[in-house]
PDB file of N, CA and C in Angstrom:
ATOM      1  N   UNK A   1      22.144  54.069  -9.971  1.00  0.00           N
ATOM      2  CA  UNK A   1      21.852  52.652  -9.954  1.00  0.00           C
ATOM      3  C   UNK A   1      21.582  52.251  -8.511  1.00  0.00           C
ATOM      4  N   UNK A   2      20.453  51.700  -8.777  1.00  0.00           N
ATOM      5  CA  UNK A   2      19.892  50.971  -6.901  1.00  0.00           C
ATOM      6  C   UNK A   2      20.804  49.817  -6.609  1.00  0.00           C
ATOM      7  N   UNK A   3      20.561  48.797  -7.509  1.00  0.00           N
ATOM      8  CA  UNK A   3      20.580  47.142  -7.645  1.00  0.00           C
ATOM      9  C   UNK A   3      21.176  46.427  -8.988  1.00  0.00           C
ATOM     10  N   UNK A   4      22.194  45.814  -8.605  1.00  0.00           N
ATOM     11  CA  UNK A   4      22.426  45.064  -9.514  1.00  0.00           C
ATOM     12  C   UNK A   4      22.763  43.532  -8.950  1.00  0.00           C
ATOM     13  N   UNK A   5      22.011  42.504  -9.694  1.00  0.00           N
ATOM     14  CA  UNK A   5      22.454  41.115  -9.550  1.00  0.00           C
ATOM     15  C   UNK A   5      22.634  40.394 -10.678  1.00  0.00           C
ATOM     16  N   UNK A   6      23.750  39.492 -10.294  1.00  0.00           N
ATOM     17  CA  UNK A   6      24.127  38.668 -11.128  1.00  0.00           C
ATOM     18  C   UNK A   6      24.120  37.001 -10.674  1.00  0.00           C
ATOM     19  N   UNK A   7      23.156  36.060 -11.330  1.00  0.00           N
ATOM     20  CA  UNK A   7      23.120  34.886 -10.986  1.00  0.00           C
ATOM     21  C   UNK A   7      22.979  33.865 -11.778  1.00  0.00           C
ATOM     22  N   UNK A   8      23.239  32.530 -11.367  1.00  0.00           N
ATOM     23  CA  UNK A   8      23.365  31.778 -12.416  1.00  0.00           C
ATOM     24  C   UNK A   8      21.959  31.216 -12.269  1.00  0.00           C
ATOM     25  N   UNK A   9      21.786  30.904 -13.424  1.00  0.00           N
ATOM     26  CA  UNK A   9      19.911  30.084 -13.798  1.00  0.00           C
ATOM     27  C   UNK A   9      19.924  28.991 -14.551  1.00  0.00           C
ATOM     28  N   UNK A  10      20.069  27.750 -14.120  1.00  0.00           N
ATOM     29  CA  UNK A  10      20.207  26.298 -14.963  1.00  0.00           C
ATOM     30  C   UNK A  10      18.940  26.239 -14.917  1.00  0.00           C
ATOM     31  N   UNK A  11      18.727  26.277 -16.694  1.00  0.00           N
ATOM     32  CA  UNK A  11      17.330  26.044 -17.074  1.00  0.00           C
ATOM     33  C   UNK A  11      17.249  24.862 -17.594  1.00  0.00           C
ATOM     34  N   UNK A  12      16.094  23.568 -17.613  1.00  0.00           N
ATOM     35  CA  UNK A  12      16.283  22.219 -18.352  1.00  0.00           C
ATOM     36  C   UNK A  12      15.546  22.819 -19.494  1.00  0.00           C
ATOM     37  N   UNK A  13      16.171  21.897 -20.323  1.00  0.00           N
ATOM     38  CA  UNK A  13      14.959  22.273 -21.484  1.00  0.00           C
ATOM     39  C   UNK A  13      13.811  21.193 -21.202  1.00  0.00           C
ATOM     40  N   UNK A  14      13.045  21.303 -22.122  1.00  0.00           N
ATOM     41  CA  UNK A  14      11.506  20.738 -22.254  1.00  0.00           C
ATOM     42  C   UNK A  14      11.825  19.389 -22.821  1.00  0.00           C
ATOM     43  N   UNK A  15      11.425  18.363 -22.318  1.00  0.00           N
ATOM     44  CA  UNK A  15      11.250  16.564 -22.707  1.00  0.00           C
ATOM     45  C   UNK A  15      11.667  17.178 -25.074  1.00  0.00           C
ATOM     46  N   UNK A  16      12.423  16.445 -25.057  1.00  0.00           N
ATOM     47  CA  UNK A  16      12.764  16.110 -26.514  1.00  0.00           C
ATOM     48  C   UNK A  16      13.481  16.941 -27.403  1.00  0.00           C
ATOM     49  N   UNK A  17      13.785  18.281 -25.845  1.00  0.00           N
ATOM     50  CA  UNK A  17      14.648  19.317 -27.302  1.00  0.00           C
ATOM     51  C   UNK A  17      16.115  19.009 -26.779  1.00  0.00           C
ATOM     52  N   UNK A  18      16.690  19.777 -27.585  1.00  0.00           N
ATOM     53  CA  UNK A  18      18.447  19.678 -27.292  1.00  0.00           C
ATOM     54  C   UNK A  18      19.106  20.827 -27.539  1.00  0.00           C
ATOM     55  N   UNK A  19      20.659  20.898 -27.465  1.00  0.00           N
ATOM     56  CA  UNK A  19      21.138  21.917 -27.748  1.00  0.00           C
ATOM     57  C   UNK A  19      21.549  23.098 -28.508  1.00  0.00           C
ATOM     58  N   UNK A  20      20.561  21.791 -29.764  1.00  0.00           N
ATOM     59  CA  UNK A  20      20.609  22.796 -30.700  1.00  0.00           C
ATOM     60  C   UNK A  20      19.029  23.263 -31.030  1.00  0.00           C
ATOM     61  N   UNK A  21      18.079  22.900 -30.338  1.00  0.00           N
ATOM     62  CA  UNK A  21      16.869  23.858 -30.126  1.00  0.00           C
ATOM     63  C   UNK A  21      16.985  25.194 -29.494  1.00  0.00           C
ATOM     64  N   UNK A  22      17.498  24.739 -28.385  1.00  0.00           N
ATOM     65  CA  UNK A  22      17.710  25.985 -27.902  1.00  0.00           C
ATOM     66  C   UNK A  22      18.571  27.093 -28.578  1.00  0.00           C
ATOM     67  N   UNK A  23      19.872  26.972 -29.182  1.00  0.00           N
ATOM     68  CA  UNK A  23      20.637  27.775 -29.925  1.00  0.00           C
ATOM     69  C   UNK A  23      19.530  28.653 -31.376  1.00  0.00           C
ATOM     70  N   UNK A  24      18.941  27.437 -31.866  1.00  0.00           N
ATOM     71  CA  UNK A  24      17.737  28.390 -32.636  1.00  0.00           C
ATOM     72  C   UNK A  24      17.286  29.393 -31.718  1.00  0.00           C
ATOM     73  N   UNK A  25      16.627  28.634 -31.092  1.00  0.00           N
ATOM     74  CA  UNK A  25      16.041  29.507 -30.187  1.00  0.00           C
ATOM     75  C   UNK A  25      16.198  31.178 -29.813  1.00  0.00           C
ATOM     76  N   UNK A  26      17.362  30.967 -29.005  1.00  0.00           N
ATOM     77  CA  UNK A  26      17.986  32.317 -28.419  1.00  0.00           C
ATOM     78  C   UNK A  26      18.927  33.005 -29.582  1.00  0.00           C
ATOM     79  N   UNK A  27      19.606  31.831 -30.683  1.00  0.00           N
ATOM     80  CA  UNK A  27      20.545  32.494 -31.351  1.00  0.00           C
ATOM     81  C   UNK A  27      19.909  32.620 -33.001  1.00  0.00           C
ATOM     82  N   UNK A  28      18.542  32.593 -33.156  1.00  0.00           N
ATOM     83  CA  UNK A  28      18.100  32.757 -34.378  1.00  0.00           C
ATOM     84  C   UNK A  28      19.072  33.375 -35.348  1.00  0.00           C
ATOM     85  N   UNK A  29      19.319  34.805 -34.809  1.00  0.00           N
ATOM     86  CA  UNK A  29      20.084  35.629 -35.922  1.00  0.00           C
ATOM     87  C   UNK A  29      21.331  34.945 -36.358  1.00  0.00           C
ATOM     88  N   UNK A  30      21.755  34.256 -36.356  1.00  0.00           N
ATOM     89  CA  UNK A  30      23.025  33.740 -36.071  1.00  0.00           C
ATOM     90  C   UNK A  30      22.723  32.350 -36.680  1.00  0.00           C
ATOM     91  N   UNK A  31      21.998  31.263 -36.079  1.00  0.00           N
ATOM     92  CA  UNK A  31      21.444  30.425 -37.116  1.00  0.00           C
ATOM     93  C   UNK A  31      21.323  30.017 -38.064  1.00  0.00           C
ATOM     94  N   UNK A  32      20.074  31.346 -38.161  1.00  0.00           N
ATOM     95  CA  UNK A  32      19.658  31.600 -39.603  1.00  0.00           C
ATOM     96  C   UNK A  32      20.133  31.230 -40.915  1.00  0.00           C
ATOM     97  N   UNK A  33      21.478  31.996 -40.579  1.00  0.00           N
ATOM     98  CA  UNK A  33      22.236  32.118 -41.636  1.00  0.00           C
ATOM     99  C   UNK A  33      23.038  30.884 -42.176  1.00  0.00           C
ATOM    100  N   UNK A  34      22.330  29.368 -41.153  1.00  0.00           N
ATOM    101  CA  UNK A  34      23.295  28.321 -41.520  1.00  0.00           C
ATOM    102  C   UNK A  34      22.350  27.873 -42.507  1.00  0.00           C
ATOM    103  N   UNK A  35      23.147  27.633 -44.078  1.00  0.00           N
ATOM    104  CA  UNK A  35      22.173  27.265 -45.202  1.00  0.00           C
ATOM    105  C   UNK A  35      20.633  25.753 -44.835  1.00  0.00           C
ATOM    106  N   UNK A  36      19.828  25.922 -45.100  1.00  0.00           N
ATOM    107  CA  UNK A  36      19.188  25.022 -44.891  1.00  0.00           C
ATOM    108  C   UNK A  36      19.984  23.610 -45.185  1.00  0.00           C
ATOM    109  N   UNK A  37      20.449  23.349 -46.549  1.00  0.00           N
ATOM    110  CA  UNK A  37      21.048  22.188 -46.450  1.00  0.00           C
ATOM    111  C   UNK A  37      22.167  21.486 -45.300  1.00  0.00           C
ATOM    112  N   UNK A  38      22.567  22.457 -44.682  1.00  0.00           N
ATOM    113  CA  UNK A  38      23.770  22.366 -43.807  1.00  0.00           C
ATOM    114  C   UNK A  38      22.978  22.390 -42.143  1.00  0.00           C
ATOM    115  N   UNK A  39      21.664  22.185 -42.427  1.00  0.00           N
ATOM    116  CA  UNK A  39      21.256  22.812 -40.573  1.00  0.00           C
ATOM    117  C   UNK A  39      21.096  21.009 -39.949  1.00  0.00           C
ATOM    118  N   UNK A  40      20.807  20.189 -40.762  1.00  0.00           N
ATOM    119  CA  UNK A  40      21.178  18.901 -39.529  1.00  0.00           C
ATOM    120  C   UNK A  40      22.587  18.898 -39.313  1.00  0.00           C
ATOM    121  N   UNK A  41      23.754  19.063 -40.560  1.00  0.00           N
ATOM    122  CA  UNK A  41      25.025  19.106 -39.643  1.00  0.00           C
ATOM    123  C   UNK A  41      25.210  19.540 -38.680  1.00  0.00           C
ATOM    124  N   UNK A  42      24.638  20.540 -38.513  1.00  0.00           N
ATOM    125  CA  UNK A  42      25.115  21.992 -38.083  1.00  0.00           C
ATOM    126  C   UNK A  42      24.197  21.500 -36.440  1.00  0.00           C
ATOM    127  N   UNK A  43      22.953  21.326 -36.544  1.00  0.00           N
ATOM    128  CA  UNK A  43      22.313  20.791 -34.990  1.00  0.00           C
ATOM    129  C   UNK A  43      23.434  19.765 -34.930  1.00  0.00           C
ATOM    130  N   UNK A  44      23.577  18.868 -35.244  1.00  0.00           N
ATOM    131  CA  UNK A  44      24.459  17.645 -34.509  1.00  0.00           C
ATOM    132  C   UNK A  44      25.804  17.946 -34.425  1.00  0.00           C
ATOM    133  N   UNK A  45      26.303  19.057 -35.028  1.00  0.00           N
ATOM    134  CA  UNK A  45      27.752  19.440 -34.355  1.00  0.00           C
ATOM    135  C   UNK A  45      27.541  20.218 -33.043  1.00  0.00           C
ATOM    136  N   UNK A  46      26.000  20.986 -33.147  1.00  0.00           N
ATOM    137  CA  UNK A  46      26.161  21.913 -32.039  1.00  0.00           C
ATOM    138  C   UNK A  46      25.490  21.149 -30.722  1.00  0.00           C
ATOM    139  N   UNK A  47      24.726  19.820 -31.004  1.00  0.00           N
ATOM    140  CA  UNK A  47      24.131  18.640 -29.887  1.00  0.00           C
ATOM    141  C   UNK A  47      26.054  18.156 -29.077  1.00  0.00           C
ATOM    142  N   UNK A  48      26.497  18.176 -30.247  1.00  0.00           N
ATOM    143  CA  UNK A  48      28.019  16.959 -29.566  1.00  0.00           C
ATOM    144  C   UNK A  48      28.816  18.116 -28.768  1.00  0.00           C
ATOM    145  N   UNK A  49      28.515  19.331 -29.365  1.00  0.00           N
ATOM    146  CA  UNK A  49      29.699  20.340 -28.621  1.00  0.00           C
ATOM    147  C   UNK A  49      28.843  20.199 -27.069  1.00  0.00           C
ATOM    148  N   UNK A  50      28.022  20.393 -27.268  1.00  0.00           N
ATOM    149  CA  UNK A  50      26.851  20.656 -25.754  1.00  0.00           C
ATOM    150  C   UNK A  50      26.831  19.240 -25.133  1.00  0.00           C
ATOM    151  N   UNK A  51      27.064  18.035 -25.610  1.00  0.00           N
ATOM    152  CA  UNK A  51      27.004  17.022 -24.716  1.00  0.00           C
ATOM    153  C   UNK A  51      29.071  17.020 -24.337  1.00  0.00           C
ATOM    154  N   UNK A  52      29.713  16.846 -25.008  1.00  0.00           N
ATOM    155  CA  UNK A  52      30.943  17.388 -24.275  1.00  0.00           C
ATOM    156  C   UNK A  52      31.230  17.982 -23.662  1.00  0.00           C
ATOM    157  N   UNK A  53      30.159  19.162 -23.124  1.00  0.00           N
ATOM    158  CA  UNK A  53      30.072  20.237 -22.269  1.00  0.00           C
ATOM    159  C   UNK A  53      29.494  19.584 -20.776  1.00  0.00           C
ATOM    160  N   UNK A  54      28.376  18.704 -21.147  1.00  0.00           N
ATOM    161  CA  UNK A  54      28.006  18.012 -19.923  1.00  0.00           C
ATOM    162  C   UNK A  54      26.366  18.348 -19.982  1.00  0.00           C
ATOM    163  N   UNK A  55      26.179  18.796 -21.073  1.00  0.00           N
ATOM    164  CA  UNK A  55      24.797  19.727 -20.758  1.00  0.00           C
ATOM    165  C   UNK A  55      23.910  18.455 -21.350  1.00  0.00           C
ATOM    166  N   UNK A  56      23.792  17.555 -21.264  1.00  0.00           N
ATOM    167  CA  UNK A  56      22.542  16.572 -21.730  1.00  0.00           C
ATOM    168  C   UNK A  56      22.579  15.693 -20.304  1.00  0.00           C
ATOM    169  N   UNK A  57      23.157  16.444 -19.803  1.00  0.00           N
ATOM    170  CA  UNK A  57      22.872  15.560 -18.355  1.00  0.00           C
ATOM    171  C   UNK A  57      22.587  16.409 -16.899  1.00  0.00           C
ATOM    172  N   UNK A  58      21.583  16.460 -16.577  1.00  0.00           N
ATOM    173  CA  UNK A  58      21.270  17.713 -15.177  1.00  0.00           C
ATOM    174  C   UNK A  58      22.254  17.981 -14.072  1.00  0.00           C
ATOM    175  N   UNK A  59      22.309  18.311 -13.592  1.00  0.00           N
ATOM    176  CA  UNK A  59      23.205  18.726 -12.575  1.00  0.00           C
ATOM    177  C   UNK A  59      23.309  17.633 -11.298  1.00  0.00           C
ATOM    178  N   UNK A  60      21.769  16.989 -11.287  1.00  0.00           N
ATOM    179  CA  UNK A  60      21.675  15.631 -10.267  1.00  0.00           C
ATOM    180  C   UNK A  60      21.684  14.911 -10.738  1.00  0.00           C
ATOM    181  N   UNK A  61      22.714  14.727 -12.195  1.00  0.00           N
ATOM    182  CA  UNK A  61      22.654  13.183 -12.933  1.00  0.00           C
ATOM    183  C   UNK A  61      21.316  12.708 -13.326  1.00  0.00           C
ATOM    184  N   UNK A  62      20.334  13.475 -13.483  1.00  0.00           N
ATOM    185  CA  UNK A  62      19.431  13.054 -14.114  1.00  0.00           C
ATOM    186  C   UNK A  62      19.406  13.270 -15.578  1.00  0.00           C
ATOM    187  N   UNK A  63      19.067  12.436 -16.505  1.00  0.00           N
ATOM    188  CA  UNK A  63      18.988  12.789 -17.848  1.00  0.00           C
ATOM    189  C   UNK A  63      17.502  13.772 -18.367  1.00  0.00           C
ATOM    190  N   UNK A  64      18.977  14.884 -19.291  1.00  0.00           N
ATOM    191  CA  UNK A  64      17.956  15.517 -19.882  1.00  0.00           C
ATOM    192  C   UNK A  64      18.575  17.061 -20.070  1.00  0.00           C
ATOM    193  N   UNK A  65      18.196  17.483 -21.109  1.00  0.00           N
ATOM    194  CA  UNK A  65      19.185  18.467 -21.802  1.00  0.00           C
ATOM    195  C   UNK A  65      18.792  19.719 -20.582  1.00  0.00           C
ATOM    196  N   UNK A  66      19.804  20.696 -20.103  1.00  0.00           N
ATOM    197  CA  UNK A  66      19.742  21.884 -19.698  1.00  0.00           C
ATOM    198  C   UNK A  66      20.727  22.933 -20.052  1.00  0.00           C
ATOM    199  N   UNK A  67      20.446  24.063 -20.012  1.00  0.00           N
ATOM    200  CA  UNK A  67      21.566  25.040 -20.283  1.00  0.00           C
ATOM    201  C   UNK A  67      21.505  26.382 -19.107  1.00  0.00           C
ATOM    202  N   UNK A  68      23.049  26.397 -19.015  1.00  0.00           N
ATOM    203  CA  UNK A  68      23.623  27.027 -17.640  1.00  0.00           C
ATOM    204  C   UNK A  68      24.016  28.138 -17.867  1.00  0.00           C
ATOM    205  N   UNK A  69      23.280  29.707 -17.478  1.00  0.00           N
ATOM    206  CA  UNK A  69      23.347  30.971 -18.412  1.00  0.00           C
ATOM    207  C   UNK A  69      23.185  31.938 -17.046  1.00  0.00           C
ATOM    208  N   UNK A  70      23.885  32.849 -16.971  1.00  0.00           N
ATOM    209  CA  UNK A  70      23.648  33.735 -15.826  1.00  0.00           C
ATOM    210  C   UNK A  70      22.372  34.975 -16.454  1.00  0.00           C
ATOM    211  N   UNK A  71      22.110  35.219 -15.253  1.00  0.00           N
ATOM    212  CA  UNK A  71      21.244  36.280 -15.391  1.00  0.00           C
ATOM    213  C   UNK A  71      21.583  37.877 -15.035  1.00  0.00           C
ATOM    214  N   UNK A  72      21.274  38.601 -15.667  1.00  0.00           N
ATOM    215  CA  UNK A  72      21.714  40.357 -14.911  1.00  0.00           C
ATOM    216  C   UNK A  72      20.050  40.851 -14.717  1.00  0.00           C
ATOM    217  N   UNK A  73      20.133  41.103 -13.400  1.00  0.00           N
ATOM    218  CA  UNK A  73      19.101  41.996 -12.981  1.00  0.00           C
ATOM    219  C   UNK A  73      19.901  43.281 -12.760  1.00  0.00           C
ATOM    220  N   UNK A  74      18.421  44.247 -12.813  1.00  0.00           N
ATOM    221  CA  UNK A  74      19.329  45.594 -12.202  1.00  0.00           C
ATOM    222  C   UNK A  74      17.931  46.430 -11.636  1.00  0.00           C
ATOM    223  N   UNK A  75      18.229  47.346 -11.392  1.00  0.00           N
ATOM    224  CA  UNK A  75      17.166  48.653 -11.257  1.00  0.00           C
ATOM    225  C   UNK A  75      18.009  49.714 -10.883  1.00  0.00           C
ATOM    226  N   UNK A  76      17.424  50.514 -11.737  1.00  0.00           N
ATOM    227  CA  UNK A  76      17.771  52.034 -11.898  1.00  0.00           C
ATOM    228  C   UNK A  76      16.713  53.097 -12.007  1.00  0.00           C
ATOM    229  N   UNK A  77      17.250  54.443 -10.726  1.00  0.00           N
ATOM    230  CA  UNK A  77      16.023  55.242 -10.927  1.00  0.00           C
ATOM    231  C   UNK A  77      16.430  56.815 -11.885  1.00  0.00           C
ATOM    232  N   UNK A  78      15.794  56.858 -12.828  1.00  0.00           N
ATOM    233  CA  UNK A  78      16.089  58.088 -14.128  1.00  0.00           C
ATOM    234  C   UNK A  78      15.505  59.175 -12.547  1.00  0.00           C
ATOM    235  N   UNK A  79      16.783  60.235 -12.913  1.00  0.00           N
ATOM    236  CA  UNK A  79      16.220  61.618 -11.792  1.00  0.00           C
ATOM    237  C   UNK A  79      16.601  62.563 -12.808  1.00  0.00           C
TER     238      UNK A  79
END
């Protein structure tokens, strides 16, 4: 192993999505599986957990949904 980093990456989301776009998003598999009838509960339990978190509001108090996720870089050379 050459390199490894680890950093944090506050990404905003895009004008009109929320926390539970993004959870589709990245967590499809997982989602998925919430019955269709149950998926507005299910976004607005997972919007309130994420605004209790602080995440509908930017880091400079500006409004607007972001989510705060580290990153792993690495590089490795196969010999």
């Amino acid at each position: 192993m050459r390199l490894v980093q680890l950093y944090d990456r506050m990404t905003p989301l895009d004008p009109g999505s929320t926390g539970a776009d993004w959870a589709r998003m990245f967590g499809a598999a997982l989602v998925d599986d919430v019955p269709r009838s149950a998926r507005l509960s299910f976004d607005h339990a997972v919007d309130a957990h994420a605004r209790d978190l602080g995440l509908d509001r930017r880091p400079d108090d500006e409004p607007g949904w972001w989510i705060d996720y580290v990153r792993l870089r690495f590089l490795a050379i196969r010999r």
